[in-house]
N, C-alpha and C. Protein backbone atom coordinates (compact mmCIF):
# COMPACT_ATOMS: atom_id res chain seq x y z
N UNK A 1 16.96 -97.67 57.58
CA UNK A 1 18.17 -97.15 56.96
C UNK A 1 19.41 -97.66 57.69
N UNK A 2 19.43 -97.23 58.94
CA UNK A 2 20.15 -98.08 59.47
C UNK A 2 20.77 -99.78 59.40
N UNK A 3 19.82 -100.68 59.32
CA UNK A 3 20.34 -101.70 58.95
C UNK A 3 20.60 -102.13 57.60
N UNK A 4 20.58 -100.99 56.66
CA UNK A 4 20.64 -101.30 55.26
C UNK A 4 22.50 -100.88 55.16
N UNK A 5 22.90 -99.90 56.16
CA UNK A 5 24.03 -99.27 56.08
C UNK A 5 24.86 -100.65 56.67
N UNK A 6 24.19 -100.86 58.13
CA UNK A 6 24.88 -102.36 58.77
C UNK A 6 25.49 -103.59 57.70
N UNK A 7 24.41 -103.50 57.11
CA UNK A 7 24.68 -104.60 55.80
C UNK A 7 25.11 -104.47 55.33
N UNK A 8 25.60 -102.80 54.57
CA UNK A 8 26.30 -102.84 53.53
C UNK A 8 27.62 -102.65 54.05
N UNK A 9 28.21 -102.46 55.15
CA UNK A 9 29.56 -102.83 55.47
C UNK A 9 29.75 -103.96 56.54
N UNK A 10 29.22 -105.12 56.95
CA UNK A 10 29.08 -106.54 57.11
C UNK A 10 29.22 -107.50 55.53
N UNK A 11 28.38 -106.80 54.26
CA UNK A 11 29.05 -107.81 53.12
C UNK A 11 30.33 -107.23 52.46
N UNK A 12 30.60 -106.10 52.65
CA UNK A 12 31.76 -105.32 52.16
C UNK A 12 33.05 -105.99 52.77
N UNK A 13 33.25 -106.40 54.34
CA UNK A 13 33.79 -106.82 55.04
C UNK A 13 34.98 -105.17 55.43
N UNK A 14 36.34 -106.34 56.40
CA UNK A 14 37.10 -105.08 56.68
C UNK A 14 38.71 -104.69 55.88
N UNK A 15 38.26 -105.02 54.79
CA UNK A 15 39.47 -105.11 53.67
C UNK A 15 38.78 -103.85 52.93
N UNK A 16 37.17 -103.78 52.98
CA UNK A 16 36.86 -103.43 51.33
C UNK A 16 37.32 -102.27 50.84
N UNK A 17 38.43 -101.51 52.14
CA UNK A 17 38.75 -99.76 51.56
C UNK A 17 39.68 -99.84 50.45
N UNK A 18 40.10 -101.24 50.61
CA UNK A 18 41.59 -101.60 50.01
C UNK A 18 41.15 -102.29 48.43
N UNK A 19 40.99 -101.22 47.28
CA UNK A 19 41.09 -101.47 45.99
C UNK A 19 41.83 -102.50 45.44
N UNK A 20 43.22 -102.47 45.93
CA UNK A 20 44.08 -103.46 45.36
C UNK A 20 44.18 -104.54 46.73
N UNK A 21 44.38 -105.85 45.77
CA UNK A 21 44.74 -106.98 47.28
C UNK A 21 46.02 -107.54 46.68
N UNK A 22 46.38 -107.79 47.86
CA UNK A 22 48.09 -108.50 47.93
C UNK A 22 47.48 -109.94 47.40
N UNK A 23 46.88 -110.45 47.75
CA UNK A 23 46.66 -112.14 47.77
C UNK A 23 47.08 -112.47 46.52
N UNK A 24 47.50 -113.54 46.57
CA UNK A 24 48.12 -113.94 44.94
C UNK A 24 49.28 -114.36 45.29
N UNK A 25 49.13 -115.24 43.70
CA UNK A 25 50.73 -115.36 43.11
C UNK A 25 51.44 -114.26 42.51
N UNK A 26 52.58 -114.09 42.65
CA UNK A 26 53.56 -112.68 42.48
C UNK A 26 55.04 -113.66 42.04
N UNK A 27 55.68 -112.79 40.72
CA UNK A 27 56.76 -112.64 39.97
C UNK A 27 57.63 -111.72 40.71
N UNK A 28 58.69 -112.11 41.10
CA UNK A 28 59.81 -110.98 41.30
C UNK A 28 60.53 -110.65 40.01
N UNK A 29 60.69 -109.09 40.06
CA UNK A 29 61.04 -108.47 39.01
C UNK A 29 62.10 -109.07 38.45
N UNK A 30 63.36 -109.92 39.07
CA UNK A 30 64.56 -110.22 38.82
C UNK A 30 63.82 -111.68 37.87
N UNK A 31 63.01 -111.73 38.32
CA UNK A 31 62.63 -113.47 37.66
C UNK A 31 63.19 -114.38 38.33
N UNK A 32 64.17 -114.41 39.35
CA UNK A 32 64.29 -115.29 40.30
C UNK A 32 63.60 -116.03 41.20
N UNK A 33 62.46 -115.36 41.49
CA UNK A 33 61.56 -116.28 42.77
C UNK A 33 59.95 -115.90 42.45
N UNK A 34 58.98 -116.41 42.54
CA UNK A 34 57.79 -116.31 43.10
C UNK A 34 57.05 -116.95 44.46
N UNK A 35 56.35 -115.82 44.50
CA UNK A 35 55.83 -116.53 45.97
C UNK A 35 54.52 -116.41 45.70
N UNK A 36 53.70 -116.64 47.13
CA UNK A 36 52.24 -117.11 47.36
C UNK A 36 51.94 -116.16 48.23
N UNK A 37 50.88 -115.11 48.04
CA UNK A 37 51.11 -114.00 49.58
C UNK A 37 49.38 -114.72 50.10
N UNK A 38 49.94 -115.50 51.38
CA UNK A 38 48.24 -115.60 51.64
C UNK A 38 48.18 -115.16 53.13
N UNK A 39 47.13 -115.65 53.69
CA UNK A 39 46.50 -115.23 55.08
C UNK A 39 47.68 -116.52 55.83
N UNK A 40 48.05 -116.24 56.90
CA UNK A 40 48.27 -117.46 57.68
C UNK A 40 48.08 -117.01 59.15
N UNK A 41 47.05 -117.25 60.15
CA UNK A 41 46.72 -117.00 61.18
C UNK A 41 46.25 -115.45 60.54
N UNK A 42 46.47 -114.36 62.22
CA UNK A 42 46.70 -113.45 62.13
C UNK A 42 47.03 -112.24 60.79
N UNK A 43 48.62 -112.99 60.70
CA UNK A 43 49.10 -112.32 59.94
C UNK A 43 49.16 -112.34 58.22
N UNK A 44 49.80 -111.90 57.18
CA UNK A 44 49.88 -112.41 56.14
C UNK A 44 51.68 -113.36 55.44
N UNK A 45 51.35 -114.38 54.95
CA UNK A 45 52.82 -115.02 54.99
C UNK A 45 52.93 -114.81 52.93
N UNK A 46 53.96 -114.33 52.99
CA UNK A 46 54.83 -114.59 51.31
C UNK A 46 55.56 -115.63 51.56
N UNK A 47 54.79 -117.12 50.93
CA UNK A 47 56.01 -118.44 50.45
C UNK A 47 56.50 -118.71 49.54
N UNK A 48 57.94 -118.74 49.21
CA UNK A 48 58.31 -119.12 48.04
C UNK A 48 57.87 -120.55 47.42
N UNK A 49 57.38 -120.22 46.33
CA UNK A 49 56.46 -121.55 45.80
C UNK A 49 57.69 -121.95 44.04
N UNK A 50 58.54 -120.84 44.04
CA UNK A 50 59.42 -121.44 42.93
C UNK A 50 61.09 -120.83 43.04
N UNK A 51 61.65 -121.04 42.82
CA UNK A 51 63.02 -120.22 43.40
C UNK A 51 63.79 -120.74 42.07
N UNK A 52 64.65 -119.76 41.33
CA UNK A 52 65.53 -120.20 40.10
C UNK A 52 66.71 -121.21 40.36
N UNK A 53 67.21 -122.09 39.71
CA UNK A 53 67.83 -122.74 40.25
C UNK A 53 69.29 -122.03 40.30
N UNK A 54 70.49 -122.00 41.29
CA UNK A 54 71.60 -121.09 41.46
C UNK A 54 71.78 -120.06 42.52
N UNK A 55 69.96 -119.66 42.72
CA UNK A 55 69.82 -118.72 43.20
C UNK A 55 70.31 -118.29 44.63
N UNK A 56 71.38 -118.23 45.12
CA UNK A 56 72.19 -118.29 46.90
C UNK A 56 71.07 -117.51 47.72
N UNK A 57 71.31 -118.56 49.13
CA UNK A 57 70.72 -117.75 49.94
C UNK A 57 68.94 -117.93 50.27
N UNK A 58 67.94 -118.35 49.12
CA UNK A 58 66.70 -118.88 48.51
C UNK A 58 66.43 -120.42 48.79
N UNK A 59 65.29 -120.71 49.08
CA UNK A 59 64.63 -122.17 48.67
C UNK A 59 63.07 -122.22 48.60
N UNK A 60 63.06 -123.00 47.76
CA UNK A 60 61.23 -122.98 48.19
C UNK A 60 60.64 -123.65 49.14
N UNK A 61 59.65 -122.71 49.82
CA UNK A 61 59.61 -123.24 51.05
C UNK A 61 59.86 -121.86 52.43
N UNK A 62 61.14 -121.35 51.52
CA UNK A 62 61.24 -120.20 52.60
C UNK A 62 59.54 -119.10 53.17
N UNK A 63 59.60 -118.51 54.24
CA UNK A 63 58.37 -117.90 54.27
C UNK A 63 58.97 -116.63 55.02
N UNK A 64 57.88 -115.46 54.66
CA UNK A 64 57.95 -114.04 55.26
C UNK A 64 56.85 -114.08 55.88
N UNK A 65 56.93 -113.43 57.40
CA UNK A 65 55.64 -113.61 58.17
C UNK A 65 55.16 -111.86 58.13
N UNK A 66 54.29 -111.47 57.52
CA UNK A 66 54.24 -110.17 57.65
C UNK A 66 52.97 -109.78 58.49
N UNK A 67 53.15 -108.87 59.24
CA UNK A 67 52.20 -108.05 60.44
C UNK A 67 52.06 -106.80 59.62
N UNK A 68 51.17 -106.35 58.82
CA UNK A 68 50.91 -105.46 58.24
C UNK A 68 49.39 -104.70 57.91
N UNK A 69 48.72 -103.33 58.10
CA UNK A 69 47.73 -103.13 57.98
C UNK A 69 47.60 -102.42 56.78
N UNK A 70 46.53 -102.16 56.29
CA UNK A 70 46.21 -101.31 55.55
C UNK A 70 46.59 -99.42 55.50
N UNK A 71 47.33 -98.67 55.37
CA UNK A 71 47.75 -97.44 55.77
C UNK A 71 46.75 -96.73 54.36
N UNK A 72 47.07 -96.98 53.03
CA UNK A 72 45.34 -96.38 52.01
C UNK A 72 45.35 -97.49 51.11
N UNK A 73 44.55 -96.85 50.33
CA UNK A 73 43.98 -97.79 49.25
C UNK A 73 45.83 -98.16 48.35
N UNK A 74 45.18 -99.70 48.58
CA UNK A 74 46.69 -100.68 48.10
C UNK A 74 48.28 -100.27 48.46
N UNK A 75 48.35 -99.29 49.78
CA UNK A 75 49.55 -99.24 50.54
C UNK A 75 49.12 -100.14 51.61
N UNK A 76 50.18 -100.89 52.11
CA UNK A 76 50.31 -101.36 53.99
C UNK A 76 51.86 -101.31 53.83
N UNK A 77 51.52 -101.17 55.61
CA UNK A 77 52.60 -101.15 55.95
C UNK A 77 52.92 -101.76 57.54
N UNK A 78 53.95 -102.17 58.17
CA UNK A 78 54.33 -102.88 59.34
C UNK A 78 55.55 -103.48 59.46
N UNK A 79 55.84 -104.82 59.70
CA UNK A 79 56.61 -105.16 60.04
C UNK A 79 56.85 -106.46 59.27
N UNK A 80 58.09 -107.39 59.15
CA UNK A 80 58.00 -108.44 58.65
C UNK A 80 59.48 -109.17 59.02
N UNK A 81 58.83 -110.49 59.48
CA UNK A 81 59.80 -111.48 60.18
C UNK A 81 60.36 -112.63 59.26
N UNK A 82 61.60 -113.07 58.86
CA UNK A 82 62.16 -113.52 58.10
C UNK A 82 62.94 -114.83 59.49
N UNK A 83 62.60 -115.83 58.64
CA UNK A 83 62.73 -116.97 60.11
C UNK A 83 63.60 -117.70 59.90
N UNK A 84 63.94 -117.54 58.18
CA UNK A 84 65.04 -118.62 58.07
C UNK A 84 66.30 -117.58 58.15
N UNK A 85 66.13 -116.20 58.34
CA UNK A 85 67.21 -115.68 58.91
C UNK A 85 67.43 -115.07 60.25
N UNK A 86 66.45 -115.04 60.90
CA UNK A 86 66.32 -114.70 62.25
C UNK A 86 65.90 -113.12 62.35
N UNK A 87 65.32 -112.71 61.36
CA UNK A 87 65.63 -110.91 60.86
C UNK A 87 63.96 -110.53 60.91
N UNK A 88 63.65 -109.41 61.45
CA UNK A 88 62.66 -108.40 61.42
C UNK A 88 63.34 -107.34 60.85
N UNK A 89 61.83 -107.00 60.25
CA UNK A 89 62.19 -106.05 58.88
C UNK A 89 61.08 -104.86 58.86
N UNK A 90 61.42 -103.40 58.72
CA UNK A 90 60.08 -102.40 58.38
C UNK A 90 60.07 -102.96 57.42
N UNK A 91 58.79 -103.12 56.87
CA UNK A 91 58.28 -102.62 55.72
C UNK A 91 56.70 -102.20 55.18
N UNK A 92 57.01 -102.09 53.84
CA UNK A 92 55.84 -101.47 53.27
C UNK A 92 55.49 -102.11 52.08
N UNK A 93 54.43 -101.91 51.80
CA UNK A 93 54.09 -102.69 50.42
C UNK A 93 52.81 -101.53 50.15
N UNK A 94 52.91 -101.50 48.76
CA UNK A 94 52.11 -100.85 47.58
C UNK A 94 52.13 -101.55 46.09
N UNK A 95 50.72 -102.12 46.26
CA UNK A 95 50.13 -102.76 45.39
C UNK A 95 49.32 -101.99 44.34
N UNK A 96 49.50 -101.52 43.10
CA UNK A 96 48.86 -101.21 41.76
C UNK A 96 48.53 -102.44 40.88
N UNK A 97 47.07 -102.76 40.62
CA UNK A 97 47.02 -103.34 39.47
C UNK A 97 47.39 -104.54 39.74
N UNK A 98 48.33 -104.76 38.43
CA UNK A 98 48.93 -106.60 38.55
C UNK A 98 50.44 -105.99 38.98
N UNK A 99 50.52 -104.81 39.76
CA UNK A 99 52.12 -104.97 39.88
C UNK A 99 52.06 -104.06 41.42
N UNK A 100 53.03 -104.87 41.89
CA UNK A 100 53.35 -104.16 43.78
C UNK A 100 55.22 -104.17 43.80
N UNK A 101 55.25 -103.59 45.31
CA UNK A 101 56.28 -102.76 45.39
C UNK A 101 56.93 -103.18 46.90
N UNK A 102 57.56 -103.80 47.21
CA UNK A 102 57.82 -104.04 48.74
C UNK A 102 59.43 -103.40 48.50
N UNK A 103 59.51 -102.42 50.26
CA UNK A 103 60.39 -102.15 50.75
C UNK A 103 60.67 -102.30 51.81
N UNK A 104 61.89 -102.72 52.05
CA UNK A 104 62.09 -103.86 53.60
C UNK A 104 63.15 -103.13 54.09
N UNK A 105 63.24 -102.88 55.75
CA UNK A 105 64.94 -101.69 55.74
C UNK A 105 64.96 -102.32 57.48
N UNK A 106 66.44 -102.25 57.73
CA UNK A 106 66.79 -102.56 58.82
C UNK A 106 67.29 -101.73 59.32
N UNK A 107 68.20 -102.18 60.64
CA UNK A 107 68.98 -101.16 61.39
C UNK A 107 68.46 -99.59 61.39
N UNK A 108 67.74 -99.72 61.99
CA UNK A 108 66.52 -98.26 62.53
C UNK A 108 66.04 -97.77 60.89
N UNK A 109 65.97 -98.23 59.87
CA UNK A 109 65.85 -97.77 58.74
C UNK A 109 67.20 -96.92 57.56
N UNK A 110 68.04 -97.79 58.28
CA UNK A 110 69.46 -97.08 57.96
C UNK A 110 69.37 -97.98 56.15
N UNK A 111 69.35 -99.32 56.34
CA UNK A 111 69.77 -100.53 54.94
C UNK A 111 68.10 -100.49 54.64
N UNK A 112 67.63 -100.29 53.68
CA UNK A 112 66.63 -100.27 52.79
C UNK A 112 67.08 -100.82 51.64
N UNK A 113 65.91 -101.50 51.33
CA UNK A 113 65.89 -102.32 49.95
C UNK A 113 64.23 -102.92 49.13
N UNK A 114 64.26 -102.12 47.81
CA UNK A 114 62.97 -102.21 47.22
C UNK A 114 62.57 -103.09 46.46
N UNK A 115 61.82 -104.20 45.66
CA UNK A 115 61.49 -104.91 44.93
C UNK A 115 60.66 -105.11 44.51
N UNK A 116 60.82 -105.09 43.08
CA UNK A 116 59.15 -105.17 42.24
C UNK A 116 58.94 -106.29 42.18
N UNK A 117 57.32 -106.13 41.80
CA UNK A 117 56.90 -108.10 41.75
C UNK A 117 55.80 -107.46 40.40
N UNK A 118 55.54 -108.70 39.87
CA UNK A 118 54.16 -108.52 38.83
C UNK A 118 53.22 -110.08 39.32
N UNK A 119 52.08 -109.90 38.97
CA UNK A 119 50.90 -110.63 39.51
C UNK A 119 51.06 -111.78 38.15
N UNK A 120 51.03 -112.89 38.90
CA UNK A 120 50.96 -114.12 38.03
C UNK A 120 49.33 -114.75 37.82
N UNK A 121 48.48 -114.36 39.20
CA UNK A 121 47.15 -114.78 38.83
C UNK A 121 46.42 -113.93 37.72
């Protein structure tokens, strides 16, 4: 019994509590940008893989380095480093379905700011 239990959380792996996964291509709600949320090292990186053209401030190419764990099923939450602005950021992400939710806030959590995305895969 024992090694039947071993097995069954060795093929499950250490994601499997997490119903919803970030991985993917993702739509920002504005329709301005999509990105790529994948593994990079450690952590997980969002790259912009399309950016609208006009859009200030944006390029593709830009990347979010996020340090984030699992807190429940399709919430995490941690931290996230923005390089082409020099900026660490709380945040959180909650993923439903084909649609997630990131909120990013600075200055001890004083400037908060939320954004929807929808799943392109």
């Amino acid at each position: 019994m024992k090694w039947i239990l071993v097995s069954i959380i060795l093929c499950l792996g250490p994601n499997s509590a997490m119903a919803e996964d970030i991985f993917g291509q993702w739509s920002r709600g504005d329709g301005n940008a999509r990105v790529k949320i994948d593994q990079c090292g450690a952590n997980i990186c969002a790259t912009n893989t399309w950016i609208k053209p006009g859009t200030p401030k944006e390029k593709t190419g830009d990347k979010l380095v996020m340090t984030i764990s699992p807190a429940s099923d399709g919430k995490y939450s941690g931290t996230a480093f923005d390089p082409q602005r020099d900026l660490t950021y709380k945040i959180s992400v909650d993923v439903k379905g084909n649609n997630m939710t990131t909120k990013g806030c600075v200055l001890a959590g004083l400037l908060c700011k939320g954004v929807q995305w929808t799943r392109l895969d």
